[in-house]
C-alpha atoms as a PDB file:
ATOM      1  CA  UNK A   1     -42.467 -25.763 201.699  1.00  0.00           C
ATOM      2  CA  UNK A   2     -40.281 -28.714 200.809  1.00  0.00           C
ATOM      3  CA  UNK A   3     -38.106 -30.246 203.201  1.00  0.00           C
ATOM      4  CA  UNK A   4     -35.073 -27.875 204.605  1.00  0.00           C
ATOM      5  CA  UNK A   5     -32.161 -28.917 202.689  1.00  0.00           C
ATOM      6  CA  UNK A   6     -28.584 -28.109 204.081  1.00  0.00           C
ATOM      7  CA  UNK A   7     -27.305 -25.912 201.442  1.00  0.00           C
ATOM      8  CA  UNK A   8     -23.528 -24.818 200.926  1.00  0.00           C
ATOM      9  CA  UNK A   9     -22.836 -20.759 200.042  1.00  0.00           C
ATOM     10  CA  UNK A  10     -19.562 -19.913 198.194  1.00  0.00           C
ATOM     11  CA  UNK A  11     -19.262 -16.260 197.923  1.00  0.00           C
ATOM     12  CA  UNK A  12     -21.126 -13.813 199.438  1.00  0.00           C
ATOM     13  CA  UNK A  13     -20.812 -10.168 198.350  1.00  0.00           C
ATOM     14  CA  UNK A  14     -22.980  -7.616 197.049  1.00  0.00           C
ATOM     15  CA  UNK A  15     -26.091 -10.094 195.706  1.00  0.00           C
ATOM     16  CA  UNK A  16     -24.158 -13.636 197.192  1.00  0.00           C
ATOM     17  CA  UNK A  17     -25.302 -12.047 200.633  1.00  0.00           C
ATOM     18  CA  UNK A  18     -29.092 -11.193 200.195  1.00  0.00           C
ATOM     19  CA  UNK A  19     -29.473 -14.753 198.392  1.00  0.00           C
ATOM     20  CA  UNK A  20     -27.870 -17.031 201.438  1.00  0.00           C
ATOM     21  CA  UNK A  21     -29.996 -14.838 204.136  1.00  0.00           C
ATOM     22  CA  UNK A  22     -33.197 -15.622 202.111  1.00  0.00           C
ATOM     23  CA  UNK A  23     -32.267 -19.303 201.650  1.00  0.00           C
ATOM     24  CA  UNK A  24     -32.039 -19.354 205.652  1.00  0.00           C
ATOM     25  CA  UNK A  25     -35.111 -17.336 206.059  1.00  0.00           C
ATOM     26  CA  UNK A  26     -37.103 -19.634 204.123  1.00  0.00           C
ATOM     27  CA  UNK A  27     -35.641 -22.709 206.843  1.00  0.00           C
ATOM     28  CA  UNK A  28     -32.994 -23.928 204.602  1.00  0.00           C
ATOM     29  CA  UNK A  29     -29.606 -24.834 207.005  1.00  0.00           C
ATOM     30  CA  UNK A  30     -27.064 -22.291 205.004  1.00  0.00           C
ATOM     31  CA  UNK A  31     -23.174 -22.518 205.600  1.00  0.00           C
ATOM     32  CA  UNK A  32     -21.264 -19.777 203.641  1.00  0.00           C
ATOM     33  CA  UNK A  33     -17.671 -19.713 202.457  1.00  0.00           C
ATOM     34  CA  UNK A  34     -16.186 -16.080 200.949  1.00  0.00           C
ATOM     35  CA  UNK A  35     -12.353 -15.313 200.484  1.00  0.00           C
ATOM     36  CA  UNK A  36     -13.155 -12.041 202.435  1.00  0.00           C
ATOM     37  CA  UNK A  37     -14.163 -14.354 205.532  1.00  0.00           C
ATOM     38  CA  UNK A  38     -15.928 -11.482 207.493  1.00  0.00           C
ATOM     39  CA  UNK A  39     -18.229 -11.014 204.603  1.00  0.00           C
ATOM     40  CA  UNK A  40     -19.313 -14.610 205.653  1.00  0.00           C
ATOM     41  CA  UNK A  41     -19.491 -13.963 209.275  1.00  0.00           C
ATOM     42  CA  UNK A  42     -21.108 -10.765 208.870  1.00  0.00           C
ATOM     43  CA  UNK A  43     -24.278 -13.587 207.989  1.00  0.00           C
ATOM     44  CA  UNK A  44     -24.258 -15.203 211.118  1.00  0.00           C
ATOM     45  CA  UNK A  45     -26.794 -12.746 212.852  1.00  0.00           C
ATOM     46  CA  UNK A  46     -29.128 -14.111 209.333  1.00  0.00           C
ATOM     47  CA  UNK A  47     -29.111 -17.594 210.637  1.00  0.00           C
ATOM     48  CA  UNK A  48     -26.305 -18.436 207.921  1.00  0.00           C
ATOM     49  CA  UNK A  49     -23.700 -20.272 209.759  1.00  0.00           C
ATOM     50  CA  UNK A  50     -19.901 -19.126 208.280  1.00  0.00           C
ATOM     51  CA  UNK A  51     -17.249 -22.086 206.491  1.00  0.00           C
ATOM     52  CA  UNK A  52     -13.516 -21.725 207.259  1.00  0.00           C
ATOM     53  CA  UNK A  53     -12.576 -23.135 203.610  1.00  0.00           C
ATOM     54  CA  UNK A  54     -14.682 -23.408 200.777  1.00  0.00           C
ATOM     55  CA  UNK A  55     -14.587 -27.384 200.614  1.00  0.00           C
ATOM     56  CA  UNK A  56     -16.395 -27.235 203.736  1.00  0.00           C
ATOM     57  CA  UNK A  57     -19.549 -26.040 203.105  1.00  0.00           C
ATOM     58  CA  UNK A  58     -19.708 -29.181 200.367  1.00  0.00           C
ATOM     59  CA  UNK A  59     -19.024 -31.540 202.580  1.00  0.00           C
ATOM     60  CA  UNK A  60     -22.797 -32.413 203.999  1.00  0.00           C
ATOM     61  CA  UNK A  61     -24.332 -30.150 201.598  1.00  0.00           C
ATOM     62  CA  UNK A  62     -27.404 -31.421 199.488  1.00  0.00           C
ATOM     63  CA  UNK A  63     -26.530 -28.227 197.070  1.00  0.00           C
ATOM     64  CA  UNK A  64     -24.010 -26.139 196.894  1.00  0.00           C
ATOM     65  CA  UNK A  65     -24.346 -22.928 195.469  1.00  0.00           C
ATOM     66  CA  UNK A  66     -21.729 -20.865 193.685  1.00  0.00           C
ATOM     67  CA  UNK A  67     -22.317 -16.851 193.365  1.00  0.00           C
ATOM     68  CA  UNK A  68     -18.462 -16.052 192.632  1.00  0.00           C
ATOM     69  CA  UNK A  69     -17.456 -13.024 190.284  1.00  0.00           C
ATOM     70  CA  UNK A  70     -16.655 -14.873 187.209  1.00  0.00           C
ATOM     71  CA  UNK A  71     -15.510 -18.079 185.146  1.00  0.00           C
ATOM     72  CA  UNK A  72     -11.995 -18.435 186.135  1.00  0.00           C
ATOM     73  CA  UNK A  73     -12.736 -17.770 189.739  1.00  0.00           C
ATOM     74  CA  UNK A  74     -15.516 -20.147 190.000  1.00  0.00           C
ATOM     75  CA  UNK A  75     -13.181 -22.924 188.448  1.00  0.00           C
ATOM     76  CA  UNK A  76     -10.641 -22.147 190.896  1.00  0.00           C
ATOM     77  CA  UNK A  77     -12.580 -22.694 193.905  1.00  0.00           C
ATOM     78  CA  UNK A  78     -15.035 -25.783 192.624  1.00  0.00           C
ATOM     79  CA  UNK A  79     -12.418 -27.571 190.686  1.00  0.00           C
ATOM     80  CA  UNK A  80      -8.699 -26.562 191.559  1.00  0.00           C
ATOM     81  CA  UNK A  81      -7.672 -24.952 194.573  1.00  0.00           C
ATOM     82  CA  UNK A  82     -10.818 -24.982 196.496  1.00  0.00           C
ATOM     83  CA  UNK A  83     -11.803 -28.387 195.565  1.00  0.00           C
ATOM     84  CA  UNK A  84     -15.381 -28.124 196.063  1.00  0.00           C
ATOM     85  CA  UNK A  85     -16.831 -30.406 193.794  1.00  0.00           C
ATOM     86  CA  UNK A  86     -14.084 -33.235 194.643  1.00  0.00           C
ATOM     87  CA  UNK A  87     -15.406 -32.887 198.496  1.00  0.00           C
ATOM     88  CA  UNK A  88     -19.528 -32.937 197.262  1.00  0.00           C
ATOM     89  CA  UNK A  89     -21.523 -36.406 197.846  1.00  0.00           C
ATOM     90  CA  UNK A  90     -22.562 -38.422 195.470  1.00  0.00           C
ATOM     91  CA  UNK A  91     -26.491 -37.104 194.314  1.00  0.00           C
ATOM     92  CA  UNK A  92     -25.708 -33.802 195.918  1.00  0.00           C
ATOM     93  CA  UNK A  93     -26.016 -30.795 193.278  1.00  0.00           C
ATOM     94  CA  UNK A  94     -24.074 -27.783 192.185  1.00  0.00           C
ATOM     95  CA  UNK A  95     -25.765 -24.924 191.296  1.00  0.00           C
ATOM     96  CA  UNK A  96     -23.442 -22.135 189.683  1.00  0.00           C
ATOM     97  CA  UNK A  97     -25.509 -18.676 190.131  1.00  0.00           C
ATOM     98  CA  UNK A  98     -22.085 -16.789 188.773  1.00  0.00           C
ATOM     99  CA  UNK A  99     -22.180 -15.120 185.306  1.00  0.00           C
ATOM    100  CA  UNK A 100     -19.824 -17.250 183.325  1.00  0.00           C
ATOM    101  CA  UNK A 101     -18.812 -18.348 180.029  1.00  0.00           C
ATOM    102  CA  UNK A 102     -21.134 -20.607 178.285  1.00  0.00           C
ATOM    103  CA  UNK A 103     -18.516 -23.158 177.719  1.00  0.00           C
ATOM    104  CA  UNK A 104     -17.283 -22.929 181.411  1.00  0.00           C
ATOM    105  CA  UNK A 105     -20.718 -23.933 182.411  1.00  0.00           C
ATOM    106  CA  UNK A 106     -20.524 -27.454 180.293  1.00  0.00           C
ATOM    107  CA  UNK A 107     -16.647 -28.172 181.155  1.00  0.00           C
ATOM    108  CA  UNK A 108     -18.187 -27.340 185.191  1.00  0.00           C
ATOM    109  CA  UNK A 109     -21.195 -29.841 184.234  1.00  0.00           C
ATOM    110  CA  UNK A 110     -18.911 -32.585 182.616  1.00  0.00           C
ATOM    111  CA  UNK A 111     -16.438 -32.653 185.793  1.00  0.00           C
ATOM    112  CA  UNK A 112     -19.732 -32.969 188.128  1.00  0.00           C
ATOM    113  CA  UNK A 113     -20.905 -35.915 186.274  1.00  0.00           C
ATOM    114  CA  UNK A 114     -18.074 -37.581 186.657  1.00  0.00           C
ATOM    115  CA  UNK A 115     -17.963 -37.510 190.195  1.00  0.00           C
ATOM    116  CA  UNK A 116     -22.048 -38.278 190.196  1.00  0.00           C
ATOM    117  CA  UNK A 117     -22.983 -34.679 191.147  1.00  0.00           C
ATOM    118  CA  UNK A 118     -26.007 -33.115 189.978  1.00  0.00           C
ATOM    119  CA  UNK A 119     -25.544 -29.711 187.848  1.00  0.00           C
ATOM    120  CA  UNK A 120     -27.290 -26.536 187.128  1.00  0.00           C
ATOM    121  CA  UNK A 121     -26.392 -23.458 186.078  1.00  0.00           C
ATOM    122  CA  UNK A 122     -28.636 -21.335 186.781  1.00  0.00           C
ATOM    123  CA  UNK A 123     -27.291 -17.159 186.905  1.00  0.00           C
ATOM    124  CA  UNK A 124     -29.497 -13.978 187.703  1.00  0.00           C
ATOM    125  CA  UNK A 125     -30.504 -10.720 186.821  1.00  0.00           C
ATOM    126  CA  UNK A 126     -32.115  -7.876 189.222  1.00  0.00           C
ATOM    127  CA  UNK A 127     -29.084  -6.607 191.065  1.00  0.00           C
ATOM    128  CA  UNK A 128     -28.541  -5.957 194.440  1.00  0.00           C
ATOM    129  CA  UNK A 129     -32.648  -4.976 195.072  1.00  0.00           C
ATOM    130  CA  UNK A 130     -33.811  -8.001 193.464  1.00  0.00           C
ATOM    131  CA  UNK A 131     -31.285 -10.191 195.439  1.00  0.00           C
ATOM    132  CA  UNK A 132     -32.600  -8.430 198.687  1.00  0.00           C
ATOM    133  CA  UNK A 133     -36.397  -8.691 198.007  1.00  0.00           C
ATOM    134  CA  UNK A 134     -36.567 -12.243 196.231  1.00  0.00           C
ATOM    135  CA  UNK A 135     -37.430 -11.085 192.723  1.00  0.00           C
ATOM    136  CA  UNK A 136     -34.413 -12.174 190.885  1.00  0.00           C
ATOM    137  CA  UNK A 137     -34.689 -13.730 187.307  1.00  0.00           C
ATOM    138  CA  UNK A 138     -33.124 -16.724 187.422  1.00  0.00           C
ATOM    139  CA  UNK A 139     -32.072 -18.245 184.325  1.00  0.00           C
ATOM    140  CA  UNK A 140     -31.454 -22.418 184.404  1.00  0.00           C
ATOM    141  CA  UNK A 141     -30.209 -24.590 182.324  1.00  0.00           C
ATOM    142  CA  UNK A 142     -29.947 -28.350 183.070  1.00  0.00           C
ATOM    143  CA  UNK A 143     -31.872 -31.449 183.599  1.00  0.00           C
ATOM    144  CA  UNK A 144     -35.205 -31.052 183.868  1.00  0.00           C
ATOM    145  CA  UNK A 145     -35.768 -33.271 186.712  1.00  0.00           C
ATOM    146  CA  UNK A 146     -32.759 -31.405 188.644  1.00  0.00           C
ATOM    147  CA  UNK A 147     -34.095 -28.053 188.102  1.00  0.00           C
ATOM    148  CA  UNK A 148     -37.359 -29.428 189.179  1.00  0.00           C
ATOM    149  CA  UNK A 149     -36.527 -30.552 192.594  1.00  0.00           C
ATOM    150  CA  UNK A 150     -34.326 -26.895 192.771  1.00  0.00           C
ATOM    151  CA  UNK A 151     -37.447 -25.030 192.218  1.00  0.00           C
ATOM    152  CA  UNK A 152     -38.312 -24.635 195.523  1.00  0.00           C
ATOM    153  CA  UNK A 153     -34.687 -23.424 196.523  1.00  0.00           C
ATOM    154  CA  UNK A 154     -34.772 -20.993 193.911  1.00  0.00           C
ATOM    155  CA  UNK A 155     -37.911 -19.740 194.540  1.00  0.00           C
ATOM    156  CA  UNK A 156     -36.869 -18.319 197.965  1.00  0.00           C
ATOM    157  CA  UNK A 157     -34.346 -16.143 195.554  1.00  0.00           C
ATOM    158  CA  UNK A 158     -36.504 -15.106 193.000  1.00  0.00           C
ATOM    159  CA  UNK A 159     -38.456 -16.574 189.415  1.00  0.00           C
ATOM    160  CA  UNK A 160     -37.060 -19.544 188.315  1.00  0.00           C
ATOM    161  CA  UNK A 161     -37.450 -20.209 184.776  1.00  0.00           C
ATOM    162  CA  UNK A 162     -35.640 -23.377 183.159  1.00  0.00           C
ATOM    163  CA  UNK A 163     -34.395 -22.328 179.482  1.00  0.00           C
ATOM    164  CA  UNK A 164     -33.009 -25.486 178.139  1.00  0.00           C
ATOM    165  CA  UNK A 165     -29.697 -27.819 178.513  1.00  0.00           C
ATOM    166  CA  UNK A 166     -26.881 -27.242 180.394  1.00  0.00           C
ATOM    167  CA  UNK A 167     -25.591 -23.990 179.289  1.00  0.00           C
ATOM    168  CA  UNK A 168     -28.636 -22.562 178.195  1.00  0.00           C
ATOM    169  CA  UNK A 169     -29.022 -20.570 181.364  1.00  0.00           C
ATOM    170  CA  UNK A 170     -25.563 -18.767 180.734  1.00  0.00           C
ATOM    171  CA  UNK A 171     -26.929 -18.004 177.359  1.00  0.00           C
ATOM    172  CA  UNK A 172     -29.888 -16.605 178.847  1.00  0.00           C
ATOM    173  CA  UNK A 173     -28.026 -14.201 180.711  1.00  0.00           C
ATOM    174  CA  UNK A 174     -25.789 -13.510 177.931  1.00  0.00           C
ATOM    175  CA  UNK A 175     -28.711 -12.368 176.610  1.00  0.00           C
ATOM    176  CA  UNK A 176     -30.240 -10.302 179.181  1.00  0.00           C
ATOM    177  CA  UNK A 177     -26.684  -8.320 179.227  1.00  0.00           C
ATOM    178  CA  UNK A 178     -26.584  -7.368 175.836  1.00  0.00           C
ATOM    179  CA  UNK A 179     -30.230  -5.967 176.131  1.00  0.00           C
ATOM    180  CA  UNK A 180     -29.170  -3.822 179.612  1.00  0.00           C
ATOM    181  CA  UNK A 181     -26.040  -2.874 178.663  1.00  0.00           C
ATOM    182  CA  UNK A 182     -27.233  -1.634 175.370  1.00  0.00           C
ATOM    183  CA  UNK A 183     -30.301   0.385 177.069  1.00  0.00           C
ATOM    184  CA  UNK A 184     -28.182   2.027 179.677  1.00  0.00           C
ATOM    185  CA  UNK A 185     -25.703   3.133 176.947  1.00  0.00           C
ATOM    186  CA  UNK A 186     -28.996   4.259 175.318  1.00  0.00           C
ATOM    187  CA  UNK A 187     -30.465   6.249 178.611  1.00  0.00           C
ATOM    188  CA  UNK A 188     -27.014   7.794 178.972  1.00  0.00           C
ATOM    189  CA  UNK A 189     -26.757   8.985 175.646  1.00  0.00           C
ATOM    190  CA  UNK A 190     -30.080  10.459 175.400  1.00  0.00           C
ATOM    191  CA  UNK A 191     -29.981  12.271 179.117  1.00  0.00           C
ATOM    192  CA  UNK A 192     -26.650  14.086 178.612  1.00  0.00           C
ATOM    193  CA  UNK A 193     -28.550  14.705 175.233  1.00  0.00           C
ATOM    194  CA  UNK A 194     -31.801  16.259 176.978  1.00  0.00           C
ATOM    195  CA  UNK A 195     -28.626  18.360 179.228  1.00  0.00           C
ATOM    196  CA  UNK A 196     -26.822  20.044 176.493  1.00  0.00           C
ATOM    197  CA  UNK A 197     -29.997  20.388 174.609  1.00  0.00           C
ATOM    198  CA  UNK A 198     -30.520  22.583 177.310  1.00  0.00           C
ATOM    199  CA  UNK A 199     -33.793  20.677 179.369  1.00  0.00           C
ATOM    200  CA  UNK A 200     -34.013  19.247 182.825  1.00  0.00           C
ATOM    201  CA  UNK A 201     -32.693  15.514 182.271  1.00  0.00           C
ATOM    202  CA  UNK A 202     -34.563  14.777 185.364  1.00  0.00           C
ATOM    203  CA  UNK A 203     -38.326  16.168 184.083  1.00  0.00           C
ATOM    204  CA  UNK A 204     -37.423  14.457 180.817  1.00  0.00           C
ATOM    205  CA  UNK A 205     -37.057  11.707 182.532  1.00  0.00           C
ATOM    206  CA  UNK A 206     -40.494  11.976 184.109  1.00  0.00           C
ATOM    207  CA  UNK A 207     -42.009  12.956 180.616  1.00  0.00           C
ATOM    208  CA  UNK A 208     -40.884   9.505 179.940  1.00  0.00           C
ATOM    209  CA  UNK A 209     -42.384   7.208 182.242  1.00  0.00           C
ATOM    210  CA  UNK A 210     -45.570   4.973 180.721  1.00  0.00           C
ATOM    211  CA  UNK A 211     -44.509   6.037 177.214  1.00  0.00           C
ATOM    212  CA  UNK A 212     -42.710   3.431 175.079  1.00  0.00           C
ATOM    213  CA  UNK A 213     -39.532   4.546 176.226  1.00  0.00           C
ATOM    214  CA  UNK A 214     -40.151   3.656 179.549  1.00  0.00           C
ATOM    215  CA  UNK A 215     -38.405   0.817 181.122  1.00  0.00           C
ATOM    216  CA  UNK A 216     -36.824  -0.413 184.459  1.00  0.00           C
ATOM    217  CA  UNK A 217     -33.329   1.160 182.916  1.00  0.00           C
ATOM    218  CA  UNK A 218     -34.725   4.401 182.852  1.00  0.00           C
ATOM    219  CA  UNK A 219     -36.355   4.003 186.201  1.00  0.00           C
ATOM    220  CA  UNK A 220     -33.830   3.137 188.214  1.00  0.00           C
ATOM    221  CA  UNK A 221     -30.213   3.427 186.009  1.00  0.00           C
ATOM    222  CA  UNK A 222     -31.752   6.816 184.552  1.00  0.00           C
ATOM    223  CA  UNK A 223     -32.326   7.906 188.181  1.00  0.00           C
ATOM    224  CA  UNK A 224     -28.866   6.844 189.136  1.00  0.00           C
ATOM    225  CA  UNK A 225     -27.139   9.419 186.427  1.00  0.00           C
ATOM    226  CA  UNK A 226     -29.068  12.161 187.310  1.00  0.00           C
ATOM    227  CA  UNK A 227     -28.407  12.139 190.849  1.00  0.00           C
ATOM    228  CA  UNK A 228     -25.034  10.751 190.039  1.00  0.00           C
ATOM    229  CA  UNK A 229     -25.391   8.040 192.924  1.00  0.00           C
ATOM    230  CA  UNK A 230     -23.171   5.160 191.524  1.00  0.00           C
ATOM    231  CA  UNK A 231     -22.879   2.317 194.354  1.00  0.00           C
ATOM    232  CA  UNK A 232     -22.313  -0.601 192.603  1.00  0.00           C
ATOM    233  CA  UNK A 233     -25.420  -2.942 192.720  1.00  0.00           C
ATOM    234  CA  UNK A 234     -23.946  -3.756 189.310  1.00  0.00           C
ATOM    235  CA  UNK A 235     -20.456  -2.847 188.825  1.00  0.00           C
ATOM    236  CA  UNK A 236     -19.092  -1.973 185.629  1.00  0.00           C
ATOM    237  CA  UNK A 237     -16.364  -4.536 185.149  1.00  0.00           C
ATOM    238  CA  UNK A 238     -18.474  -7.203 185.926  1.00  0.00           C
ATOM    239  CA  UNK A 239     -20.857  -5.509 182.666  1.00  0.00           C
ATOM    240  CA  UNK A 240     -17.939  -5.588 180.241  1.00  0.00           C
ATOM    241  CA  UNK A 241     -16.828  -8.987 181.444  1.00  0.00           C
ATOM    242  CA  UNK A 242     -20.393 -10.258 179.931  1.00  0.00           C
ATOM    243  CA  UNK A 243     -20.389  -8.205 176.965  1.00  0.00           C
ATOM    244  CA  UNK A 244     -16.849  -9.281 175.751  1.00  0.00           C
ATOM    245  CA  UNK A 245     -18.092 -13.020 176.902  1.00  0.00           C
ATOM    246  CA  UNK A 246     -20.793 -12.590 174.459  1.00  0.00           C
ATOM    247  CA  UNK A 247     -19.069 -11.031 171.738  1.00  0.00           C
ATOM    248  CA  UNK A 248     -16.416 -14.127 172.106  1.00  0.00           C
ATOM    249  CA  UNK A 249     -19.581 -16.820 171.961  1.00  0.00           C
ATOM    250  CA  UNK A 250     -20.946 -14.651 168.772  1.00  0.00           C
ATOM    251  CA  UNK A 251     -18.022 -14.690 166.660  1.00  0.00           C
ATOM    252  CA  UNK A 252     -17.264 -18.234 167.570  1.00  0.00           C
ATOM    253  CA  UNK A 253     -20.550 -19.099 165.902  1.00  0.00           C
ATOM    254  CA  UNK A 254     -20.416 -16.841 163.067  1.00  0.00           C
ATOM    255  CA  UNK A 255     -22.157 -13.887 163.896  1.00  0.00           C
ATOM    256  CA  UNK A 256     -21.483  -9.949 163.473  1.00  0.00           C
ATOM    257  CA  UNK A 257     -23.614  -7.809 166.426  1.00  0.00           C
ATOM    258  CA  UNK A 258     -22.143  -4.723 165.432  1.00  0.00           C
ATOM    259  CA  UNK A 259     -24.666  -2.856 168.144  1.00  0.00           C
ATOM    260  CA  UNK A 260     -22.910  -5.227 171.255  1.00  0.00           C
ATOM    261  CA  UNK A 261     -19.193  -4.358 169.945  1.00  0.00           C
ATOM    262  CA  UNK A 262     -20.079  -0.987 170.264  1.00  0.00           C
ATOM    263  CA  UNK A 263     -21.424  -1.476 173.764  1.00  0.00           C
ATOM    264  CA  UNK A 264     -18.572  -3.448 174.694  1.00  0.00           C
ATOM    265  CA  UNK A 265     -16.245  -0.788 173.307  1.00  0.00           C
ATOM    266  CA  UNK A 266     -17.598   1.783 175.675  1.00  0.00           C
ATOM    267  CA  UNK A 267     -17.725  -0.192 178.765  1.00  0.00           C
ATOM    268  CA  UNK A 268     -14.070  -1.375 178.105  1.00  0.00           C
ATOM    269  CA  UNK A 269     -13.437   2.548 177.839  1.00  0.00           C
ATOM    270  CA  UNK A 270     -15.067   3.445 181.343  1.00  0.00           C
ATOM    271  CA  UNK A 271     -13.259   0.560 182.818  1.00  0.00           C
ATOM    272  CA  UNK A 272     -10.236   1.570 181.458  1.00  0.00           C
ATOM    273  CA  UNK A 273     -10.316   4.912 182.973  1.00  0.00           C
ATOM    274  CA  UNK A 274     -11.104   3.927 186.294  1.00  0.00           C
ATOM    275  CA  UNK A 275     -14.768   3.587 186.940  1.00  0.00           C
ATOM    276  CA  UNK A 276     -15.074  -0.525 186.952  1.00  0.00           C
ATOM    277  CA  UNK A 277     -15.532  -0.225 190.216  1.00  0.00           C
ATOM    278  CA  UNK A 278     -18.673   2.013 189.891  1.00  0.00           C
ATOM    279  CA  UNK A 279     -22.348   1.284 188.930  1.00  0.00           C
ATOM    280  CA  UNK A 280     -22.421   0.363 184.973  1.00  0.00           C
ATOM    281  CA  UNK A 281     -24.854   2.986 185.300  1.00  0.00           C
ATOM    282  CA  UNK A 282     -21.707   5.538 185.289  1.00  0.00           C
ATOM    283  CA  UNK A 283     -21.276   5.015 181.805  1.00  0.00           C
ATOM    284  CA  UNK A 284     -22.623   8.280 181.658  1.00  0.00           C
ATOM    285  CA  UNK A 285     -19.448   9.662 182.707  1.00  0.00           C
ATOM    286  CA  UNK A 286     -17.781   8.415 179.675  1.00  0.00           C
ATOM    287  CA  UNK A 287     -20.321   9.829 176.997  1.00  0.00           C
ATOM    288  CA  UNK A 288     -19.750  13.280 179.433  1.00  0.00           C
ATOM    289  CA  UNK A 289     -14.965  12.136 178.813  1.00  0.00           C
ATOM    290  CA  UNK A 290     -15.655  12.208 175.053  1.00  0.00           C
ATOM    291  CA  UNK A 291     -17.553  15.273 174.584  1.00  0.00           C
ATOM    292  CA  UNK A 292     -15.200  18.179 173.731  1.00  0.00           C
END
């Protein structure tokens, strides 16, 4: 392994957690910040030492990085009220892990640069298991030389792939939304299907597997609806919040993606009727709303 770098954690929740205690496991020195502060102090028995602000985990940090719940929020706490990036050192490096806004990512990578800070953004797919085990996808964008001396840091968290410039990596996970929200729509529609059809969803289900319909959605999400188990390791409102993020970045470059509005449409729906809190694999409880 590389050298142990001291590494700053803002926000620790459901995946924010997993990713600081492997950062520490792997011998990294890991100080975490979250605005629920015994979420943070919960990590101390990890190794992960906990940050009273958020500015102070950036204070002797080499990298500091940001696993907050969306664009606004991340801006608030590295560039306004928690003042993160105004307290990192000169060659030090950000690394936003969040799922935000394209554009958020270069206005977050302009302000570093100003102040000499390194930038990456760099978010993930895999949920709360992937987080836990060390499998994430992790999709970068950046300088190349930046992400290369990261690799090693993100490799305790998972498969680092660098995509292209800064941005790129929220792109990538724009991406990778549209495709899962899409397919769970598509497993939900098809199980309730397989139910009022009048078959066991659940042998469907294993009729399925290793056929071209197979897939980790139907694995795991499918599995999820039938036994109607939905703990958020993804929760809904953070699915619509990347849909309608991608449906903003489409029309803003001139293209129609009829399939993602309609996605986007029915997520919106389950939020709106209370279930943003729940797995986005409870979508199928708003295919069951609008049957009559």
């Amino acid at each position: 392994m590389s050298a142990p770098l001291m590494v700053g954690f803002v926000g620790t929740g459901i995946m924010g957690a997993h990713m600081a205690r492997r950062l520490a496991a792997a011998g990294h020195r890991v100080q975490a910040w979250n605005r629920t502060a015994e979420k943070a102090r919960q990590l101390e028995r990890s190794g992960v030492s906990a940050a009273a602000a958020a500015r102070d985990v950036a204070r002797a940090a080499d990298v500091v990085i940001c696993m907050l719940s969306s664009g606004p929020v991340c801006d608030d706490v590295l560039l306004d009220q928690g003042e993160v990036l105004g307290t990192m050192r000169p060659g030090s490096t950000l690394i936003v892990m969040s799922s935000i806004p394209v554009e958020s990512a270069r206005r977050q990578s302009e302000a570093a640069a100003l102040r000499g800070v390194n930038y990456l953004d760099a978010p993930v797919s895999g949920g709360e298991a992937g987080a836990e085990a060390g499998t994430l996808a992790i999709m970068v964008g950046g300088d190349e030389a930046v992400f290369e001396r990261s690799r090693a840091l993100f490799e305790a968290m998972g498969r680092p792939v660098r995509v292209g410039p800064t941005g790129s990596g929220q792109l990538a996970k724009l991406v990778n939304q549209m495709m899962v929200a899409s397919s769970i729509a598509a497993v939900a529609e098809a199980l309730l299907f397989a139910e009022r059809g009048g078959a066991d969803p659940a042998k469907v289900r294993e009729a399925l597997l290793g056929g071209f319909a197979d897939s980790t959605v139907l694995r795991q999400h499918g599995q999820r609806m039938i036994a109607g188990n939905f703990v958020p390791g993804g929760p809904a409102k953070y699915q619509v919040k990347d849909t309608s993020t991608a449906l903003a970045l489409s029309r803003s470059i001139g293209l129609e993606l009829p399939l993602l509005d309609l996605v986007d449409r029915l997520f919106a729906d389950m939020v709106s009727h209370g279930d943003g809190d729940l797995d986005h694999s409870a979508i199928i409880r708003e295919f069951r709303r609008r049957q009559v």
